[in-house]
PDB file of N, CA and C in Angstrom:
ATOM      1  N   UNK A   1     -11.944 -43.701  30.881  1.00  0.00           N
ATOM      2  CA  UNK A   1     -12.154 -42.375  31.404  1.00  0.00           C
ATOM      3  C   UNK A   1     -11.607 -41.356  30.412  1.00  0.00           C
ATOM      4  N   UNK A   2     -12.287 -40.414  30.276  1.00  0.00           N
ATOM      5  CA  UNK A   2     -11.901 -39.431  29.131  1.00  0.00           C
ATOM      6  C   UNK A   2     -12.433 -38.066  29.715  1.00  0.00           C
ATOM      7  N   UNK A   3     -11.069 -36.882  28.876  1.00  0.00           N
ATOM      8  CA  UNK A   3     -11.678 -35.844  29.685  1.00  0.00           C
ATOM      9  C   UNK A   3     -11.133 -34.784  28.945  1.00  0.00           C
ATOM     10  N   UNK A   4     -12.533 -33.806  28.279  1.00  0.00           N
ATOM     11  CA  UNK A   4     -12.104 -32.343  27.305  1.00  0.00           C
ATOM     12  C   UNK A   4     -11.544 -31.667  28.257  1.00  0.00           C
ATOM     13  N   UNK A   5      -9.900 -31.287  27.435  1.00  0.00           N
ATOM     14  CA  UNK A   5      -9.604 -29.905  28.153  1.00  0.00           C
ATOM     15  C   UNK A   5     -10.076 -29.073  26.981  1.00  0.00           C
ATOM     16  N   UNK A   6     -10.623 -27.696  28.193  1.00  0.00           N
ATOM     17  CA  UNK A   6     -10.198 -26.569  27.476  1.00  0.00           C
ATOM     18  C   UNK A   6      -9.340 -25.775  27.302  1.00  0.00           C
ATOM     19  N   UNK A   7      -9.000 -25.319  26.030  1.00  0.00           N
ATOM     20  CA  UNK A   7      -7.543 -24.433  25.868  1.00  0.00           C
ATOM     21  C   UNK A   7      -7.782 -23.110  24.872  1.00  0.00           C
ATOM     22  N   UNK A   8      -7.140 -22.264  25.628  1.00  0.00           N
ATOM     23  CA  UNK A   8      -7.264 -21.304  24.932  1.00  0.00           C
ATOM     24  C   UNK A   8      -5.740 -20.816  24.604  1.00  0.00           C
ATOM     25  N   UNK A   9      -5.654 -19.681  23.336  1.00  0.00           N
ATOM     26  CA  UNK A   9      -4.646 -19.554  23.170  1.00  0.00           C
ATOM     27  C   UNK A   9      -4.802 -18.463  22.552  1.00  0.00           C
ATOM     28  N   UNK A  10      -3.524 -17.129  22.639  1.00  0.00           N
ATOM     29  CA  UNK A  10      -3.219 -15.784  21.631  1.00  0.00           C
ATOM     30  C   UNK A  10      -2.041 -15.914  21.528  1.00  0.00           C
ATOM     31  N   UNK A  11      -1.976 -15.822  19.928  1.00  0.00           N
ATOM     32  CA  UNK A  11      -0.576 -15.657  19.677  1.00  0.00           C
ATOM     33  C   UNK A  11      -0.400 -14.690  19.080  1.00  0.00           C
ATOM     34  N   UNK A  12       0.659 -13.924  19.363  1.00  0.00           N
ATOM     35  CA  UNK A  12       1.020 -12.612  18.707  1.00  0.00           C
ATOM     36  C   UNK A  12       2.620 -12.725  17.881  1.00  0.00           C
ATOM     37  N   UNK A  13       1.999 -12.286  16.529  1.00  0.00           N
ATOM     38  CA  UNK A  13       3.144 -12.501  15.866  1.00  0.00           C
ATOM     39  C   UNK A  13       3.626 -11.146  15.427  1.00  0.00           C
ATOM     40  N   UNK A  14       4.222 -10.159  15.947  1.00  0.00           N
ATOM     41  CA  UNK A  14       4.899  -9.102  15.947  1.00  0.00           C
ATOM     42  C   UNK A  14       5.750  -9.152  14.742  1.00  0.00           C
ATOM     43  N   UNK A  15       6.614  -9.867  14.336  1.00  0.00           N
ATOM     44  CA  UNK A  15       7.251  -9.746  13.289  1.00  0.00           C
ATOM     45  C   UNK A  15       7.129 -10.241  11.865  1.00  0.00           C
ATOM     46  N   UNK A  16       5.873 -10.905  11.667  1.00  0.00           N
ATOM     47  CA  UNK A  16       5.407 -11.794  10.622  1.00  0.00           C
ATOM     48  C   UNK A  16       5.836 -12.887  10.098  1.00  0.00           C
ATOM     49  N   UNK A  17       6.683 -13.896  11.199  1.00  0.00           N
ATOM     50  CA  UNK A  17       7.071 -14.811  11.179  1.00  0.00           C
ATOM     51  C   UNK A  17       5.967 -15.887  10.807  1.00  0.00           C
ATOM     52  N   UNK A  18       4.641 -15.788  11.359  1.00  0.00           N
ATOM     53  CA  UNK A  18       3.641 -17.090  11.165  1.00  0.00           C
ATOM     54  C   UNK A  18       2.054 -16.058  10.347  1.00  0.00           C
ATOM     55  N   UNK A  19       2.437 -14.688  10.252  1.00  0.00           N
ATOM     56  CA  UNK A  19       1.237 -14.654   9.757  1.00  0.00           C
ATOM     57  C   UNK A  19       1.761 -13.376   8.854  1.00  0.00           C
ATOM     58  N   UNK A  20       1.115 -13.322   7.425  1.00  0.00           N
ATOM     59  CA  UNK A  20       1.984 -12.038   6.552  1.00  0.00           C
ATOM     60  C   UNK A  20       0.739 -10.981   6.991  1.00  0.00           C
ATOM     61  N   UNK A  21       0.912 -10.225   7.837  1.00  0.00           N
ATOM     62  CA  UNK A  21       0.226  -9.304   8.020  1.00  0.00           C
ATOM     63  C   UNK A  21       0.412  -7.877   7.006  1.00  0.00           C
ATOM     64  N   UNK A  22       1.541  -7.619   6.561  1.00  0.00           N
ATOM     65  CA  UNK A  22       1.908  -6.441   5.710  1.00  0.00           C
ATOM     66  C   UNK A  22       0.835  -6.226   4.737  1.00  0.00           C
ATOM     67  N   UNK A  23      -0.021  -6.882   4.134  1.00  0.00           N
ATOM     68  CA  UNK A  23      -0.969  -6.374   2.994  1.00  0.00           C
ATOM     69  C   UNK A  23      -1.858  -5.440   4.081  1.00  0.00           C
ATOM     70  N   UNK A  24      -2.727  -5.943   5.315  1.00  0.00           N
ATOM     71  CA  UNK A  24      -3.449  -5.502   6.392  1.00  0.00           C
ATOM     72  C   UNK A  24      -3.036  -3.751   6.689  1.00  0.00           C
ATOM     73  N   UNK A  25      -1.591  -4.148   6.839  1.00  0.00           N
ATOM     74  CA  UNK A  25      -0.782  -2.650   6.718  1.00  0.00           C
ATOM     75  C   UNK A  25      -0.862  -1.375   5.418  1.00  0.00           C
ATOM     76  N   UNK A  26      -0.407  -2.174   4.881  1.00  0.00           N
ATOM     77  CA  UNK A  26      -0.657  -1.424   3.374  1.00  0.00           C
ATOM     78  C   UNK A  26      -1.998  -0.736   3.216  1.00  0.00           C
ATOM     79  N   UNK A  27      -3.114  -1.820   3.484  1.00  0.00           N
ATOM     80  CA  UNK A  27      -4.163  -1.289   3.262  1.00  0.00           C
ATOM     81  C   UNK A  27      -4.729  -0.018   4.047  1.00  0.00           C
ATOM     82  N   UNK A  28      -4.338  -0.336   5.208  1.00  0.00           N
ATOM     83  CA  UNK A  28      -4.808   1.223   6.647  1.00  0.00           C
ATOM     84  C   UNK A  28      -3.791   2.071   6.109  1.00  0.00           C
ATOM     85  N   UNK A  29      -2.759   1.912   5.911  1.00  0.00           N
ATOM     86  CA  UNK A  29      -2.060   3.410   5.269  1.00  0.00           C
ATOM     87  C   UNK A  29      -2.154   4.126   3.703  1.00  0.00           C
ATOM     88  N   UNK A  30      -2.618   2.796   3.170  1.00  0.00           N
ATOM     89  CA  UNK A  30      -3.471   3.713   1.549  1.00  0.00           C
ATOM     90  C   UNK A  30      -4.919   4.273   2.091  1.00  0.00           C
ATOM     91  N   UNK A  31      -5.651   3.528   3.144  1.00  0.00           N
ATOM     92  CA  UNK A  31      -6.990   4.680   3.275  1.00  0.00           C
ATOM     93  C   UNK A  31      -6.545   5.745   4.208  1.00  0.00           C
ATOM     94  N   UNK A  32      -5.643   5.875   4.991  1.00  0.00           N
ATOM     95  CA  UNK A  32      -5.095   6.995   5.761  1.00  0.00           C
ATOM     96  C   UNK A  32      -4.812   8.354   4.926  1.00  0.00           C
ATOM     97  N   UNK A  33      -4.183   8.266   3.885  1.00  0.00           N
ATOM     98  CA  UNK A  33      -3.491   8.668   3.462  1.00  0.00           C
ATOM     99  C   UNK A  33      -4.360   9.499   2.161  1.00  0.00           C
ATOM    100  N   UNK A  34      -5.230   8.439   1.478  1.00  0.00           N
ATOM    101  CA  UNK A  34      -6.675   8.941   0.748  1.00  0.00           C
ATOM    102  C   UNK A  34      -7.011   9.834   1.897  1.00  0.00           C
ATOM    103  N   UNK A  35      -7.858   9.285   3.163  1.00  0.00           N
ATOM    104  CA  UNK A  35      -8.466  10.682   3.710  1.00  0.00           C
ATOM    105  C   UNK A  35      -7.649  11.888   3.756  1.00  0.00           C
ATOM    106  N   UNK A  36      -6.046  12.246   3.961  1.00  0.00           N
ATOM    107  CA  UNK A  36      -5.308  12.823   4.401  1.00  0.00           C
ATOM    108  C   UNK A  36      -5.324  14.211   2.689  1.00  0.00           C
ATOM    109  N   UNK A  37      -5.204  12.843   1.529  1.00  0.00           N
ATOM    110  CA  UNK A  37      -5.350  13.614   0.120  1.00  0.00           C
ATOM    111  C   UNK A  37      -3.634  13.605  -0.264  1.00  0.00           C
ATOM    112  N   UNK A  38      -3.383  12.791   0.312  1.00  0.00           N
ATOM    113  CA  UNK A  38      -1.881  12.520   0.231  1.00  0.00           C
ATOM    114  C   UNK A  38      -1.670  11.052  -0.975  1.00  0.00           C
ATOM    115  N   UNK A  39      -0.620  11.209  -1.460  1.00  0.00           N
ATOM    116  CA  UNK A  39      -0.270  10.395  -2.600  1.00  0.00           C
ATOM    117  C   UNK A  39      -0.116   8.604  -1.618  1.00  0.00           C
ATOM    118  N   UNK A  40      -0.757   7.641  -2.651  1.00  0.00           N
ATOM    119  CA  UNK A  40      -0.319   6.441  -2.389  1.00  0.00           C
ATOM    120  C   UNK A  40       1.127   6.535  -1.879  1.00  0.00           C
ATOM    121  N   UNK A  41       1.560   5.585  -1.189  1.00  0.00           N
ATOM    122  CA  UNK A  41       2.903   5.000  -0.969  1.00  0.00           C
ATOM    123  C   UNK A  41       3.389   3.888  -2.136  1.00  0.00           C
ATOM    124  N   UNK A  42       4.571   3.735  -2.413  1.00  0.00           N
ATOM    125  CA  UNK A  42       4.875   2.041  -3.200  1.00  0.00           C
ATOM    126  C   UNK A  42       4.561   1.326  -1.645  1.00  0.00           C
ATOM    127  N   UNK A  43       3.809  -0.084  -2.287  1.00  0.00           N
ATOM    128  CA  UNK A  43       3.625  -0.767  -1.215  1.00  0.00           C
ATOM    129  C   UNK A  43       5.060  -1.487  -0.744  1.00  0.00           C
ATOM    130  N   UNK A  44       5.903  -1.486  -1.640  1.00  0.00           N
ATOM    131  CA  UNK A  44       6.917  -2.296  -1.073  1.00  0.00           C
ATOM    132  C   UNK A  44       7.936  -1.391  -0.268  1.00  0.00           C
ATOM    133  N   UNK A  45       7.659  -0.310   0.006  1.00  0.00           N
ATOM    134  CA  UNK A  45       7.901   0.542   1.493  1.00  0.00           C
ATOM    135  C   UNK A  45       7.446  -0.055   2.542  1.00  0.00           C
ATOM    136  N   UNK A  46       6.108   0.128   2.022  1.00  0.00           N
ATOM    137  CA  UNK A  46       5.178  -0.455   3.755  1.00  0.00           C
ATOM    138  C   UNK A  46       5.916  -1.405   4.388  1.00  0.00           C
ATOM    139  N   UNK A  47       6.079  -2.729   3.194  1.00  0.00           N
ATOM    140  CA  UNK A  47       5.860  -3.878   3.696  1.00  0.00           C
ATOM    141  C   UNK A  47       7.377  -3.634   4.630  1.00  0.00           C
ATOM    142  N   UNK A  48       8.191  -3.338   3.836  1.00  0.00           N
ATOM    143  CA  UNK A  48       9.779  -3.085   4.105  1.00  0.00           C
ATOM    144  C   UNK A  48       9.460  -2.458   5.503  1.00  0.00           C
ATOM    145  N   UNK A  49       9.054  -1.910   5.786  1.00  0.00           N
ATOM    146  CA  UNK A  49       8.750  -0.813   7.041  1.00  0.00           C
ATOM    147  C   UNK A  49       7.783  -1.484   8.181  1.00  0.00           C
ATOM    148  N   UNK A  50       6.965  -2.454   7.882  1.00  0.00           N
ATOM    149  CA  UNK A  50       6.101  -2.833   9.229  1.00  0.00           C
ATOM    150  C   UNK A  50       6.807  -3.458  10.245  1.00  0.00           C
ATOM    151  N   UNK A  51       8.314  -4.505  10.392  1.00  0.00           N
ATOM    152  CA  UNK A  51       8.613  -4.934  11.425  1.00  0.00           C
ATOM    153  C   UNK A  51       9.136  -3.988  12.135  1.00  0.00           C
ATOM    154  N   UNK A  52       9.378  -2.806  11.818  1.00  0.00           N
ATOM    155  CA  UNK A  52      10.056  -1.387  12.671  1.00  0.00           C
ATOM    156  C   UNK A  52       8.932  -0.990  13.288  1.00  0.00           C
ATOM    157  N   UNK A  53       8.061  -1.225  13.306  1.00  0.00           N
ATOM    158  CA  UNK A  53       6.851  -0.925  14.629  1.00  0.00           C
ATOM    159  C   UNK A  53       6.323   0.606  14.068  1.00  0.00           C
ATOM    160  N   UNK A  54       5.289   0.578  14.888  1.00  0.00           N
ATOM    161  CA  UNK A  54       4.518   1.946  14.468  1.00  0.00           C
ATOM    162  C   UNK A  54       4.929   3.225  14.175  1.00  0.00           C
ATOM    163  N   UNK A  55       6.020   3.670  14.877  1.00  0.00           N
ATOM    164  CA  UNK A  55       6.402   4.959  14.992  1.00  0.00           C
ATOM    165  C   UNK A  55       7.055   5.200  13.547  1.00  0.00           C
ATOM    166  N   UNK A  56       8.165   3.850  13.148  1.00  0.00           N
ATOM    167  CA  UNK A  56       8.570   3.829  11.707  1.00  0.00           C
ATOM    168  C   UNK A  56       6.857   4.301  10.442  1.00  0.00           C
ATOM    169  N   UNK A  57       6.135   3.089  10.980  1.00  0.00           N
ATOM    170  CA  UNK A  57       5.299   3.239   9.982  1.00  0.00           C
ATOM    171  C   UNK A  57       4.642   5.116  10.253  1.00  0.00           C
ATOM    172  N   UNK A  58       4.358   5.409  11.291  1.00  0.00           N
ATOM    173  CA  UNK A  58       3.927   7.010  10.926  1.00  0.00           C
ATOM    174  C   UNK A  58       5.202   7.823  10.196  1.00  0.00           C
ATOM    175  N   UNK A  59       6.203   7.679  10.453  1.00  0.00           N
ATOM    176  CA  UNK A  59       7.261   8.183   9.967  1.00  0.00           C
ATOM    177  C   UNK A  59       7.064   7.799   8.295  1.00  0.00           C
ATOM    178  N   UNK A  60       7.070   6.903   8.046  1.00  0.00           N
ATOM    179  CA  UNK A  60       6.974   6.936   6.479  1.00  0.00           C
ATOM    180  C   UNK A  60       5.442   7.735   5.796  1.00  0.00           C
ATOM    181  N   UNK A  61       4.263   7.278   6.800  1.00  0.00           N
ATOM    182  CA  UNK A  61       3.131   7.516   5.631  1.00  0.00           C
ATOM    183  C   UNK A  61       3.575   9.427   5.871  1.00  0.00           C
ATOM    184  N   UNK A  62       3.740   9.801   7.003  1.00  0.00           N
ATOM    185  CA  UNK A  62       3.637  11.302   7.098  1.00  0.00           C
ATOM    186  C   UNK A  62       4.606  12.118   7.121  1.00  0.00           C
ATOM    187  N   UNK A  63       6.068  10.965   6.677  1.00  0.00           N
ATOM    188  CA  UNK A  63       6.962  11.656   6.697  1.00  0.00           C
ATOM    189  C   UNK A  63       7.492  12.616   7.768  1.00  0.00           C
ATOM    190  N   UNK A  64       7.270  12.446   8.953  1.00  0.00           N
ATOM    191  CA  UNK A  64       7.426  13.229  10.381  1.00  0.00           C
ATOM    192  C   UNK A  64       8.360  12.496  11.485  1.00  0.00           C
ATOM    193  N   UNK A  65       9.346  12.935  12.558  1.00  0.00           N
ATOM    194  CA  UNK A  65       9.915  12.284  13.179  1.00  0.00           C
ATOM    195  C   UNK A  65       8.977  12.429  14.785  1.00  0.00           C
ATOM    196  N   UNK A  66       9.375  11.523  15.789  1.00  0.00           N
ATOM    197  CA  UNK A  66       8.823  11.373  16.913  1.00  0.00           C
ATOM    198  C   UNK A  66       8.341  12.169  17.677  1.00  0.00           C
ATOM    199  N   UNK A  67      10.060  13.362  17.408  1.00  0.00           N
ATOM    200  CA  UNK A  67       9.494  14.621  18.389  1.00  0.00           C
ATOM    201  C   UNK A  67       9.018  15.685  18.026  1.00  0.00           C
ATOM    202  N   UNK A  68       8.666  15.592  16.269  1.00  0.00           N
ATOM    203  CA  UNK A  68       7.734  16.768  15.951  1.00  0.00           C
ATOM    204  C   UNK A  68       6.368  16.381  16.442  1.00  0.00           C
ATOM    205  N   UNK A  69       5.771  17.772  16.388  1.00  0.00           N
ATOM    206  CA  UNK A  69       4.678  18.094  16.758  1.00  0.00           C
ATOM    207  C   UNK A  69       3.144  17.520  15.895  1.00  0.00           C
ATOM    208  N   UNK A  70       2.878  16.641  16.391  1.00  0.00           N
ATOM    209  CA  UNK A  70       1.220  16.273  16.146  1.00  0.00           C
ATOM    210  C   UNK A  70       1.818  14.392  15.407  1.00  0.00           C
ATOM    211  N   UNK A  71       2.929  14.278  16.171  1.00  0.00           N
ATOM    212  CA  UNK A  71       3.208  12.967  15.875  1.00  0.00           C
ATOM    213  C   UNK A  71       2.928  12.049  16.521  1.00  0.00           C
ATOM    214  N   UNK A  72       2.412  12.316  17.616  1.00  0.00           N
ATOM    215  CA  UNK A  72       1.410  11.272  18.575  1.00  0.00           C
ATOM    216  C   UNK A  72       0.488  11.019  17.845  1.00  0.00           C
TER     217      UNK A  72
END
């Protein structure tokens, strides 16, 4: 007797423990930043900066803190 399970699975790796997501990063904030007409970043900011979560990363490409205005 034999019998397929099905399995599904999402894994979310928030801190880049199982997957190097930081190039992915790098890349949306060098075209952000082209449309914007704003200077490249060194990428080794980004990378330094993606496990601090989003708000860090707007904080670096735009240089702005949380509770200024148009930082949503």
């Amino acid at each position: 007797m034999s019998s397929k399970a099905n399995t599904s699975i999402v894994l979310f790796d928030l801190d880049g423990t199982l997957v190097d997501s930081a190039p992915d990063f790098i890349r949306v904030l060098e075209q952000m930043r082209r449309r914007d007409n704003l200077p490249l970043l060194d990428p080794v900011r980004v990378r330094n900066t993606v496990s601090n979560g989003s708000r860090a990363l707007v904080t670096l490409a735009y240089d702005m803190l949380p509770h200024e205005a148009g930082f949503e």
